[in-house]
Protein backbone atom coordinates (compact mmCIF):
# COMPACT_ATOMS: atom_id res chain seq x y z
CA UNK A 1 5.03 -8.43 -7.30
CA UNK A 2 6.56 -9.16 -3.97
CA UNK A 3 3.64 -11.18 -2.43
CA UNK A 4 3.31 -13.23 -5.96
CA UNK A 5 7.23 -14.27 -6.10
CA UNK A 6 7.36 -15.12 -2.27
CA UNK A 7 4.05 -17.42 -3.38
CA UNK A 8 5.69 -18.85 -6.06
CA UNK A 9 8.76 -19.22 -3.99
CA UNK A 10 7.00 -21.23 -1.14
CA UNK A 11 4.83 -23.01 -3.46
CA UNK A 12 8.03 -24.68 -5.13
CA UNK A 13 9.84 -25.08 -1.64
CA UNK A 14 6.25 -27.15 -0.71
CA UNK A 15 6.76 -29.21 -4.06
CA UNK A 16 10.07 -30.48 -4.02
CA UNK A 17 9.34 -31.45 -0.28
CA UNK A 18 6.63 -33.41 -0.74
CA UNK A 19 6.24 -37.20 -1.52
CA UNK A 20 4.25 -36.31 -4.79
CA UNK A 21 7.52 -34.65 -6.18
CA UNK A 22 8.46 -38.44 -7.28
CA UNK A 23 5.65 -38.54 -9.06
CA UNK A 24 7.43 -36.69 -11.79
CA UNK A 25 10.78 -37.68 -11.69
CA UNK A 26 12.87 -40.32 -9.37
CA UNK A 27 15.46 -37.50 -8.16
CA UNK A 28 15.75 -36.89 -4.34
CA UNK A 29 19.30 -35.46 -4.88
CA UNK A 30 17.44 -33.00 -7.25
CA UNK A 31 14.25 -32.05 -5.52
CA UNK A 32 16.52 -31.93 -2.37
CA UNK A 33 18.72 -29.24 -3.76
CA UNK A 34 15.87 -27.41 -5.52
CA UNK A 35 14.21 -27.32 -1.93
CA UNK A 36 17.18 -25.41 -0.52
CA UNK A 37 17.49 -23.00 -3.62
CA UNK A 38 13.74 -22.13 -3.19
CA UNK A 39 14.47 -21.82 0.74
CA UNK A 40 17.49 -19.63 -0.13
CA UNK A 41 15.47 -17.00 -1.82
CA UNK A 42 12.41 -16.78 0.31
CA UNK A 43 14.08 -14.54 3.69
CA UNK A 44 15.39 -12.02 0.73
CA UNK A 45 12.21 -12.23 -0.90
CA UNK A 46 9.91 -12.01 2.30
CA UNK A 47 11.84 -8.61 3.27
CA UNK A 48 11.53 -7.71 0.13
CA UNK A 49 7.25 -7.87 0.68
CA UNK A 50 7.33 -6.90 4.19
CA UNK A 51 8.92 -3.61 3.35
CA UNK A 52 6.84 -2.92 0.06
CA UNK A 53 3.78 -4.03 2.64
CA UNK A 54 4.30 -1.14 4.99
CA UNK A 55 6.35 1.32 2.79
CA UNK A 56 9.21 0.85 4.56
CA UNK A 57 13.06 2.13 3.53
CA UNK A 58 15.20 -1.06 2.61
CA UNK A 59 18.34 -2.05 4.52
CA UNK A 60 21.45 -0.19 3.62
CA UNK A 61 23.06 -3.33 1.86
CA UNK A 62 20.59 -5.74 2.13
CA UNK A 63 21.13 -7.05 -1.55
CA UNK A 64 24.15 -8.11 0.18
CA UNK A 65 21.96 -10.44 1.50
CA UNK A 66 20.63 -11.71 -2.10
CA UNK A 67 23.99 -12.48 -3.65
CA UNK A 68 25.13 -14.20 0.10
CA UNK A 69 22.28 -16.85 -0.48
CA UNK A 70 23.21 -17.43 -3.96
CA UNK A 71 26.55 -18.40 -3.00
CA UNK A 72 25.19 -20.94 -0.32
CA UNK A 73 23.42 -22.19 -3.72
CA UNK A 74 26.28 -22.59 -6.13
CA UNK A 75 28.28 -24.28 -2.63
CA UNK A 76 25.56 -26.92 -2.21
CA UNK A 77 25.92 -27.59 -6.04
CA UNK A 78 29.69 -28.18 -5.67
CA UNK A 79 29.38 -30.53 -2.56
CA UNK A 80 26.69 -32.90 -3.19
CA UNK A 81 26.15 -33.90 -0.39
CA UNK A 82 22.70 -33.91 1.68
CA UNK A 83 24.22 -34.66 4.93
CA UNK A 84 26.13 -31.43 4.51
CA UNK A 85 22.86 -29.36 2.98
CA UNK A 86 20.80 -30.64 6.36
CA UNK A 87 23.61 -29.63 8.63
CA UNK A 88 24.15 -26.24 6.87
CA UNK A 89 20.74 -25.63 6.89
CA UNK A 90 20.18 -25.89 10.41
CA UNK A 91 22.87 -23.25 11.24
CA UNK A 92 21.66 -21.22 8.21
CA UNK A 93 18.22 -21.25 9.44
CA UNK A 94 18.89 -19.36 13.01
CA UNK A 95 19.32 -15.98 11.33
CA UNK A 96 16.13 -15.81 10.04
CA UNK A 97 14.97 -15.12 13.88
CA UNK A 98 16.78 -11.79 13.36
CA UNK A 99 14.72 -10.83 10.25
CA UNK A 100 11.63 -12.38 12.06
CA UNK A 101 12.70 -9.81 15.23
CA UNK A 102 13.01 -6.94 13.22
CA UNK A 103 9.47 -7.71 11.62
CA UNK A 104 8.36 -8.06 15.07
CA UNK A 105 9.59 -4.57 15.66
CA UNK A 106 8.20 -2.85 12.80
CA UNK A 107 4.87 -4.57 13.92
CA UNK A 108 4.81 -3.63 17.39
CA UNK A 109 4.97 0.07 16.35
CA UNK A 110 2.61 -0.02 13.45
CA UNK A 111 0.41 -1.81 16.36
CA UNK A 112 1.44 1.51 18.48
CA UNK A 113 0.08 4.01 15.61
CA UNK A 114 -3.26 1.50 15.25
CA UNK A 115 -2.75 0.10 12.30
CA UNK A 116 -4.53 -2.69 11.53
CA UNK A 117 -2.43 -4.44 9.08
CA UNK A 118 0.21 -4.35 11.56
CA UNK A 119 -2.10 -6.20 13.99
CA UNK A 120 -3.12 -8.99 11.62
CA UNK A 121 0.64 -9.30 10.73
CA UNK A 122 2.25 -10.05 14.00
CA UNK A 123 -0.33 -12.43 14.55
CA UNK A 124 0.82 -14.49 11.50
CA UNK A 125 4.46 -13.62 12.37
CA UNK A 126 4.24 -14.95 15.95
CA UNK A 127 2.80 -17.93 15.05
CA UNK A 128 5.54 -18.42 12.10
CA UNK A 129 8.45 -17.78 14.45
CA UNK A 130 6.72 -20.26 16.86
CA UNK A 131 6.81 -23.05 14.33
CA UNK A 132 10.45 -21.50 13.80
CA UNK A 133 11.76 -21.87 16.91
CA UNK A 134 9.96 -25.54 16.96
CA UNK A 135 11.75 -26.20 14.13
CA UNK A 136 15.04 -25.73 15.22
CA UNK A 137 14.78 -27.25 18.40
CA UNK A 138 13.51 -30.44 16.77
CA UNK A 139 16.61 -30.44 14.68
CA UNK A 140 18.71 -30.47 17.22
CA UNK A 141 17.40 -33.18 19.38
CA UNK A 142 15.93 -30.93 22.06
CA UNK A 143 12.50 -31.71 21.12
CA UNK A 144 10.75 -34.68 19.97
CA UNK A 145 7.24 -33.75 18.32
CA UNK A 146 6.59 -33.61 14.53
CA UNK A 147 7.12 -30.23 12.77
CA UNK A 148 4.57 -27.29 12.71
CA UNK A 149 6.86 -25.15 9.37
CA UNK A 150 4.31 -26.26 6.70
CA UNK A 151 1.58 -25.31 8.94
CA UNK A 152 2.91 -21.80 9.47
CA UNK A 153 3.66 -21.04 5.67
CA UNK A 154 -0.22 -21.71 5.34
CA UNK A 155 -1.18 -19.86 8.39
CA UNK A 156 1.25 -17.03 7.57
CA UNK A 157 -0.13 -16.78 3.41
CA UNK A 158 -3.50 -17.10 4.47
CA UNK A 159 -3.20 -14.26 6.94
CA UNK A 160 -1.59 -12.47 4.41
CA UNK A 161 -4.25 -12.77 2.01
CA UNK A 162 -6.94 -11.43 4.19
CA UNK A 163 -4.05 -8.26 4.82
CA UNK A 164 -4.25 -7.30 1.42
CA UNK A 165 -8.15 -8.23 1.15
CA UNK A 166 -8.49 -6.12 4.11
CA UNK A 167 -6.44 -3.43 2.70
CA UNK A 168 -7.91 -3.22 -1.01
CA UNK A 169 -11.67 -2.95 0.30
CA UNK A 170 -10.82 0.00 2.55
CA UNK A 171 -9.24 1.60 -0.67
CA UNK A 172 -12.66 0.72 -2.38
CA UNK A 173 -14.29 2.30 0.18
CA UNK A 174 -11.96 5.82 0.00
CA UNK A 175 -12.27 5.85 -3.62
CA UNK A 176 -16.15 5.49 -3.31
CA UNK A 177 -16.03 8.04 -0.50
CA UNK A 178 -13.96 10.12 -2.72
CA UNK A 179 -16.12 9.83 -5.61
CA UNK A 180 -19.29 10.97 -3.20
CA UNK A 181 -17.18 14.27 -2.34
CA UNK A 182 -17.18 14.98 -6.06
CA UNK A 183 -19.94 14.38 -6.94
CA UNK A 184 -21.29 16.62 -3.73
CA UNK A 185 -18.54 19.40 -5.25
CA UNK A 186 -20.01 19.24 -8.43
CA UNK A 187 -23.71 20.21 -7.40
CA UNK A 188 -22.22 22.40 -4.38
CA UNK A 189 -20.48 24.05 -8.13
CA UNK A 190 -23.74 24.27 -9.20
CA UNK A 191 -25.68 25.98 -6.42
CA UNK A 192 -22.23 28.53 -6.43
CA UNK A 193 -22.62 28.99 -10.31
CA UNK A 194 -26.43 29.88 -9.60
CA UNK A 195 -25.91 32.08 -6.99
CA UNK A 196 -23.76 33.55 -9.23
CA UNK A 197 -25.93 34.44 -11.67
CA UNK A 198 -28.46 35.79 -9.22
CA UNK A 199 -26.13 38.12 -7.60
CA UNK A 200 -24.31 39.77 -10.84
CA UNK A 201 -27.01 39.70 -13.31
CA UNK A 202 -29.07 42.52 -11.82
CA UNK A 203 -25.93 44.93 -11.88
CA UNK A 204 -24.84 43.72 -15.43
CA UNK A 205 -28.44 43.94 -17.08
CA UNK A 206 -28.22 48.01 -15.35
CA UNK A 207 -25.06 48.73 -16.85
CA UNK A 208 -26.05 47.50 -20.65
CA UNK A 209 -29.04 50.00 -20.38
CA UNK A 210 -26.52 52.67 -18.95
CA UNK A 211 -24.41 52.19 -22.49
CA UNK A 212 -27.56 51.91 -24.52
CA UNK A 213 -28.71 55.16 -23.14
CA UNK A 214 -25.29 56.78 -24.34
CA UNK A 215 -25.25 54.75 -27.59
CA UNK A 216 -28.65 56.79 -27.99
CA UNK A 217 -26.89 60.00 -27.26
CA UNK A 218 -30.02 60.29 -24.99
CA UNK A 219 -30.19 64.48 -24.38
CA UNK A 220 -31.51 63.79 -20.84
CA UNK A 221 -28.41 61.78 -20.02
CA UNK A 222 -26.10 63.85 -17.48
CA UNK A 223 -22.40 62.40 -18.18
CA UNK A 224 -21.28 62.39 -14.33
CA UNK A 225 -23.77 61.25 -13.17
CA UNK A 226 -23.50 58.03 -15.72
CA UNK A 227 -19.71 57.74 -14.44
CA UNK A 228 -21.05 58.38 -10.78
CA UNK A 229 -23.75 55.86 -11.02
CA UNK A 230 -21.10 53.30 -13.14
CA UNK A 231 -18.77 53.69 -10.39
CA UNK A 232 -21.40 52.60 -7.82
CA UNK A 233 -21.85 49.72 -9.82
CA UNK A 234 -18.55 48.74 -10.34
CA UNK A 235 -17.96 48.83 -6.39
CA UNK A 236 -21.19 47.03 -5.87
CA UNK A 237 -19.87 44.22 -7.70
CA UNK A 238 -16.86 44.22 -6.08
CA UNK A 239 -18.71 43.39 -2.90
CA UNK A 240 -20.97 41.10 -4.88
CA UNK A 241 -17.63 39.09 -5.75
CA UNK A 242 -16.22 38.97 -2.56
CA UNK A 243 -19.29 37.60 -1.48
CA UNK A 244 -19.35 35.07 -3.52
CA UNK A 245 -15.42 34.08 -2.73
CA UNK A 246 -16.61 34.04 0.47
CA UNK A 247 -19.54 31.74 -0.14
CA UNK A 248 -17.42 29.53 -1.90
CA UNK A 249 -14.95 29.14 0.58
CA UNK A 250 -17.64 27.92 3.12
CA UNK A 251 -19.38 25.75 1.27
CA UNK A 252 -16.55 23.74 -0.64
């Protein structure tokens, strides 16, 4: 849900800064400030992903954050002014480094316990904190080359998307694994249930003609030695079941 509102998010903030945006309707003022509103949601929105990504604990008063951004939002509608917006933005924009930092952080020690994901992350992150710090630097005057921020929002979705590619073909693959162990339960079930049968239907088949002989009130039939030869039985199959306990321990 995350990933798709962070999409959504950057897909607008692309819209309303591109030339096509008059296409529709002859509002800079408008697309301007709908550019910002999209830009104010997407840091909230991108920790938002990044800790759903990982399963990570959220901030201790991070929707702090939220409401924050939303009150940049109802400012820039009260001052109309995009002189102000650009100048506000570029001081705004220097705290994302922080949130980029601590993603760097959480990367490096996903990257320590071998996770993948958390390889193909920082790659994307590096690369969008690059075209961050470019960014800033060219709005300040320290650096006169053309801006790399669009780039990076495609680099950084597309690496993304290969993440969660990545991530739903291993759980294919576990859930087809898993499927294989059950199915390889079930017939290892089977060969128990047999051996089963094997081992407790000699003792069973004695004892019926044991009680058939007394149902017959058979003359020959010596009462202790029924109950001695019962009791035999009996503990035989109490070795026959451990046995099989046993059995089924080491093969399942």
């Amino acid at each position: 849900f995350f990933w798709n509102s962070s999409n959504f998010r950057v897909i607008f903030y692309l819209l309303f800064k591109n030339e096509y945006r008059f296409e529709m309707i002859n509002g800079f003022l408008l697309f301007k400030y709908l550019e910002y509103l999209a830009l104010f949601h997407l840091p909230f929105l991108y920790m938002l992903f990044f800790q759903e990504f990982f399963t990570l604990p959220k901030i201790k008063y991070q929707n702090i954050y939220y409401f924050i951004n939303l009150f940049f939002a109802i400012v820039f509608i009260l001052f109309r002014n995009p002189y102000f917006w650009d100048n506000f933005i570029s001081i705004w924009s220097i705290h994302i480094l922080a949130i980029l930092g601590y993603t760097i952080l959480i990367c490096q020690r996903k990257i320590m316990e071998k996770n993948r994901e958390g390889f193909i992350f920082s790659v994307a992150i590096i690369y969008f904190l690059y075209a961050i710090v470019k960014q800033i630097l060219i709005e300040r005057g320290i650096l006169d080359s053309s801006s790399s921020l669009d780039k990076a929002y495609f680099v950084f979705i597309l690496f993304m998307t290969f993440a969660l590619r990545f991530r739903f073909i291993m759980l294919k693959l576990k859930i087809q694994k898993r499927f294989e162990q059950l199915k390889e339960v079930d017939s290892l079930r089977e060969r128990i249930f047999k051996h089963m049968d094997k081992m407790m239907t000699a003792p069973l088949l004695h004892v019926r003609q044991i009680i058939a002989r007394l149902k017959n009130k058979d003359e020959n039939v010596k009462v202790l030695e029924v109950f001695q030869e019962m009791k035999e039985i009996h503990e035989n199959l109490n070795t026959t079941m451990d046995d099989i306990l046993e059995l089924s321990r080491l093969e399942v």
